[in-house]
Each structure stands twice: as C-alpha cells, then as structure tokens.
Protein backbone atom coordinates (compact mmCIF):
# COMPACT_ATOMS: atom_id res chain seq x y z
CA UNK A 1 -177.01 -54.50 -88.83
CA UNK A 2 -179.40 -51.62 -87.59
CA UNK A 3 -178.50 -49.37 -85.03
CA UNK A 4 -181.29 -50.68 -82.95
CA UNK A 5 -180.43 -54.44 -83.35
CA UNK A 6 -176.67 -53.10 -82.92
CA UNK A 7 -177.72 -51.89 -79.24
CA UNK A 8 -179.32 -55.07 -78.49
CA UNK A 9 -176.84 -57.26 -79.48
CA UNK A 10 -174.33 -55.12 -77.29
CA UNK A 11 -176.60 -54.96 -74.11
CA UNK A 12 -176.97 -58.68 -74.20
CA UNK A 13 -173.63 -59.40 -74.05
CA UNK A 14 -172.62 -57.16 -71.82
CA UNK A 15 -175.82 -58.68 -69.45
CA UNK A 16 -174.09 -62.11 -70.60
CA UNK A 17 -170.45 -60.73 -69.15
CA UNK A 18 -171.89 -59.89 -66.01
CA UNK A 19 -173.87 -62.89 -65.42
CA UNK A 20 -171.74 -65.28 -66.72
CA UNK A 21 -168.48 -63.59 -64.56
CA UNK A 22 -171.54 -63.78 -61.04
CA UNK A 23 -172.91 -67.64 -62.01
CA UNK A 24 -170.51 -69.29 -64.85
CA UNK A 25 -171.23 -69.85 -68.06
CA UNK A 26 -174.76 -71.85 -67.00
CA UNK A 27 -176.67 -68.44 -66.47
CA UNK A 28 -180.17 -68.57 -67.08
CA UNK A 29 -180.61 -66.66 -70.63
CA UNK A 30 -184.44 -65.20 -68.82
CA UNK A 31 -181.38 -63.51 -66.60
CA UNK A 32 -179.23 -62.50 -69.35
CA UNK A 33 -182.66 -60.98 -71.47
CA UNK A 34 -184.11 -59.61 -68.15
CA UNK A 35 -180.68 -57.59 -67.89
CA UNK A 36 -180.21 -56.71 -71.24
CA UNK A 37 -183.71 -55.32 -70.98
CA UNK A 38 -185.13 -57.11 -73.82
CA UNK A 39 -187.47 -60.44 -74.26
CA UNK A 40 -185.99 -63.76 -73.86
CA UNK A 41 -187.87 -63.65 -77.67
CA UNK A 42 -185.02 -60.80 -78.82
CA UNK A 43 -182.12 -62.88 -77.34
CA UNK A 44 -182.89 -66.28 -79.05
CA UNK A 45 -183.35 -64.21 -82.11
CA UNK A 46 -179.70 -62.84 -81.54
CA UNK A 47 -178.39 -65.99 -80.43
CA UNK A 48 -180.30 -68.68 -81.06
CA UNK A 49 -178.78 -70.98 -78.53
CA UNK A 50 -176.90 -70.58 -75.44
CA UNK A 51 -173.76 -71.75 -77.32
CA UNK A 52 -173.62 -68.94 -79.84
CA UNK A 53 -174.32 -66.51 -77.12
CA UNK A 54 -171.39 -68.01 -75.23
CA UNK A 55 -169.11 -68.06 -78.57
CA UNK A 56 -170.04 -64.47 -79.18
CA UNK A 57 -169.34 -63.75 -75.76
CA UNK A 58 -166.07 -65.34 -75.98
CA UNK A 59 -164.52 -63.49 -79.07
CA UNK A 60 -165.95 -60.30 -77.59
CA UNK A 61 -163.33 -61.30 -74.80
CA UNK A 62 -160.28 -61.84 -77.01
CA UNK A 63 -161.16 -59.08 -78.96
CA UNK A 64 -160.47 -56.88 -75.95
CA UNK A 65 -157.36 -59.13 -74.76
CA UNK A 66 -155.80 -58.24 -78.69
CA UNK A 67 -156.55 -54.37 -78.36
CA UNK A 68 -155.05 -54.38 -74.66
CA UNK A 69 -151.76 -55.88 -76.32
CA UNK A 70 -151.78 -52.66 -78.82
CA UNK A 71 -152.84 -50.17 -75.91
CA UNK A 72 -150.11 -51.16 -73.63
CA UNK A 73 -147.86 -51.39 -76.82
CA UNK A 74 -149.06 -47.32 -77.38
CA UNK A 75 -148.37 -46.55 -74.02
CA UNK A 76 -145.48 -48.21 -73.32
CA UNK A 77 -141.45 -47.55 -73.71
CA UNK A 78 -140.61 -51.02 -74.51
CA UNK A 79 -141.73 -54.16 -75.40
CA UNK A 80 -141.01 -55.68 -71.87
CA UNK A 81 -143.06 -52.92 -70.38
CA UNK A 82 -146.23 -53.52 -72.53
CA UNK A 83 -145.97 -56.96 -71.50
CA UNK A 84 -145.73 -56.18 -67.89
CA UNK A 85 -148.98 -54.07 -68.45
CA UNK A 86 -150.71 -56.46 -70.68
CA UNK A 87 -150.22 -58.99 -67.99
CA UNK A 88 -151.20 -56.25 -65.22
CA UNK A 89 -154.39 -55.98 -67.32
CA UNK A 90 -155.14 -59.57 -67.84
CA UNK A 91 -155.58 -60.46 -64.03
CA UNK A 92 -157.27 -57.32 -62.93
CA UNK A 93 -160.28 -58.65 -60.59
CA UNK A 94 -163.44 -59.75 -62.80
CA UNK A 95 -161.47 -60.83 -65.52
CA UNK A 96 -160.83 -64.27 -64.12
CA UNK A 97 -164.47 -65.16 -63.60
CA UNK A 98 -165.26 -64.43 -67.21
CA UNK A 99 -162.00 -65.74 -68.70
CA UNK A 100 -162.67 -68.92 -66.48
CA UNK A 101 -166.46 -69.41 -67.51
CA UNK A 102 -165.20 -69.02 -71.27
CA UNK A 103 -162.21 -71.34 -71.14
CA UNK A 104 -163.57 -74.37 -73.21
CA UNK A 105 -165.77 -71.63 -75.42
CA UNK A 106 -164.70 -71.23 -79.11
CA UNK A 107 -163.01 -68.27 -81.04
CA UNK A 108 -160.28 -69.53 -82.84
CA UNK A 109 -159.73 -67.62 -85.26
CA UNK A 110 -159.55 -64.32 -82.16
CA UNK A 111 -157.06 -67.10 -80.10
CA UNK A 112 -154.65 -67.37 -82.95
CA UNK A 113 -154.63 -63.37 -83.51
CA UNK A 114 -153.73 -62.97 -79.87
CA UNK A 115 -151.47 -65.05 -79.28
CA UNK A 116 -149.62 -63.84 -82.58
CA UNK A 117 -149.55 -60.25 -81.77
CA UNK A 118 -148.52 -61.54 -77.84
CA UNK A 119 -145.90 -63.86 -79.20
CA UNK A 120 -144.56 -60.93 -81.47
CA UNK A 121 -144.15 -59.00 -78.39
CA UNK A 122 -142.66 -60.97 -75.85
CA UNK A 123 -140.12 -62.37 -78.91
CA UNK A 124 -139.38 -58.63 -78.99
CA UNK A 125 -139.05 -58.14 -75.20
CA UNK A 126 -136.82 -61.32 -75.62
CA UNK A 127 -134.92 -59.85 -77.72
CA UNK A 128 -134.31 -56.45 -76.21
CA UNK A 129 -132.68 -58.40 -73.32
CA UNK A 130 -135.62 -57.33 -71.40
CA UNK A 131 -137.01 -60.40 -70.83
CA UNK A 132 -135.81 -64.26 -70.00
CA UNK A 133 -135.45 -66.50 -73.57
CA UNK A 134 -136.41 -69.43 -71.46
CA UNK A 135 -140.42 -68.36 -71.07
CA UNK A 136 -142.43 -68.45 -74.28
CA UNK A 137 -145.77 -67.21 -74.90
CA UNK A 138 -147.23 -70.29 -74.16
CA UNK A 139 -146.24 -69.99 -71.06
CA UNK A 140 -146.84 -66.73 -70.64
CA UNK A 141 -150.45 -67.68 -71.75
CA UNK A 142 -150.74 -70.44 -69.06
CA UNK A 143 -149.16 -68.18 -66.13
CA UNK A 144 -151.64 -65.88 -67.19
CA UNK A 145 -154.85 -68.09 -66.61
CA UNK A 146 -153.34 -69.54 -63.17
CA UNK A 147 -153.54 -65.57 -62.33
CA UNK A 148 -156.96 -64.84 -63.55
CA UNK A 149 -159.13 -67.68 -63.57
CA UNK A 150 -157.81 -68.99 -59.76
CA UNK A 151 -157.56 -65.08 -58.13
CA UNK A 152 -158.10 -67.09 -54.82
CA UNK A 153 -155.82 -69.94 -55.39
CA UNK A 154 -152.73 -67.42 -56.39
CA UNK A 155 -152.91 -63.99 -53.92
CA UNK A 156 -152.72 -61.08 -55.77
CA UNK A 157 -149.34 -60.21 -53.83
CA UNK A 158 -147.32 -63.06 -56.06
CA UNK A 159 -148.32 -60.92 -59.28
CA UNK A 160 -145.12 -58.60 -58.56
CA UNK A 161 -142.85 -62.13 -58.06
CA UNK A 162 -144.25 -63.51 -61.68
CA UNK A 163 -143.76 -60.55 -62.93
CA UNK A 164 -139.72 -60.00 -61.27
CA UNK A 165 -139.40 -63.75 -62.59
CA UNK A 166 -140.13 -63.14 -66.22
CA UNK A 167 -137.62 -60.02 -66.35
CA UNK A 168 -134.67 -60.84 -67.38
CA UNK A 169 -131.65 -59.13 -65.14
C-alpha cells in the first residue's frame, strides 16, 4: 500500500473510533469521511461497505488489546501484575464505548490470538500462586466487558474489589 493510501486508511479509522465510541457503530460514514478529511468517494474505496469498515475497525481494536497484554507483560514483575494492568487498561474510559459498538463485529482470527496470549498469562499468574485457579480467562474476558462496555452500570470504584477478588491470598 502507498504511503498516501496508508494515511488514509489510518485517518479513517481513527475518524471511525471516535465516531463510532460518540454514536455506536450506526455512524454516518459522510461523518466518518468528513473527519478523516477525505471524500465519502475515498472511504467506500477503502471500505467498500460499512461492514468492512466496522471489521477493520474491530481488529484494529484487538490488535491493540494483544500488544497491551505484551506491554504490561514488559513492564511488569509478574504475571499477576501484567494482568492487573492489562485489566487496568482494558476499562480505562472510552474503551467501553468502542469495545461495546464492536461487540457482534468480526476478527476472529485477532479474538483467538488474544485470548491465547491472555489465557497464557493468567495460567501463569495461576500458577505463580498469584492468582485464584477458580477464574479462567473466559471469565476474565466476560468480567472485563461488564467493566468496559457498562462504565455506568459498574462504578469505576468496584474495579479495585474485581481486581482484590481475582488475587489469590
């Protein structure tokens, strides 16, 4: 791909984040082109529907979920304190909206990589003691969406209680 059409692409989905995370995942495209600063004409070209743009969107998302596993993995002194951080990360404010508005959106094949590399880690935590054997990633995954995609259903004070309930003592 061209450096030009590389730029596009990127500004339109970033305009697509942003919309989709202020009006859900039924954003008006003219919106999404008007903020990418292109023509509705370069976005259909891009994505020619408002289901690619959406699935394009959507592994863009996990993409970023899979590298904060390895940051807080980097950064980290254990595998219970990545996951802490990973999970930190995962319902920081804006998040939710998008990860809400992509829910039902496809990326497989970015899912399945994710919830690997989580799975290896909280197996790890598990393992180190650090964490309770009776929560899988699975769970972890569904905790995880109550937290981001309800942020006024759950208050952001009961993050530090999920977070004591999954450490094992």
């Amino acid at each position: 791909m061209r450096a030009d059409a590389r730029r596009n692409r990127d500004r339109i989905l970033e305009a697509a984040r942003e919309a989709v995370a202020e009006r859900g995942p039924d954003a008006p495209m003219e919106l999404i082109a008007q903020r990418a600063g292109v023509g509705v004409g370069t976005l259909y070209r891009r994505f020619p529907d408002r289901a690619a743009l959406l699935a394009a969107l959507a592994e863009q998302y996990v993409h970023e979920l899979i590298d904060a596993v390895d940051r807080a993995v980097a950064a980290e002194p254990g595998a219970w304190a990545a996951v802490r951080a990973f999970i930190v990360y995962g319902v920081e404010k804006g998040r939710g909206a998008v990860a809400t508005a992509l829910a039902g959106t496809s990326a497989p094949q970015a899912r399945q990589a994710l919830v690997r590399r989580l799975d290896e880690l909280v197996r790890q935590a598990q393992a180190d003691g650090a964490m309770r054997a009776d929560v899988g990633t699975g769970d972890l995954m569904e905790l995880l969406g109550a937290f981001a995609c309800h942020p006024g259903v759950i208050p952001e004070r009961f993050l530090p209680v999920l977070l004591d309930g999954l450490e094992r003592r």
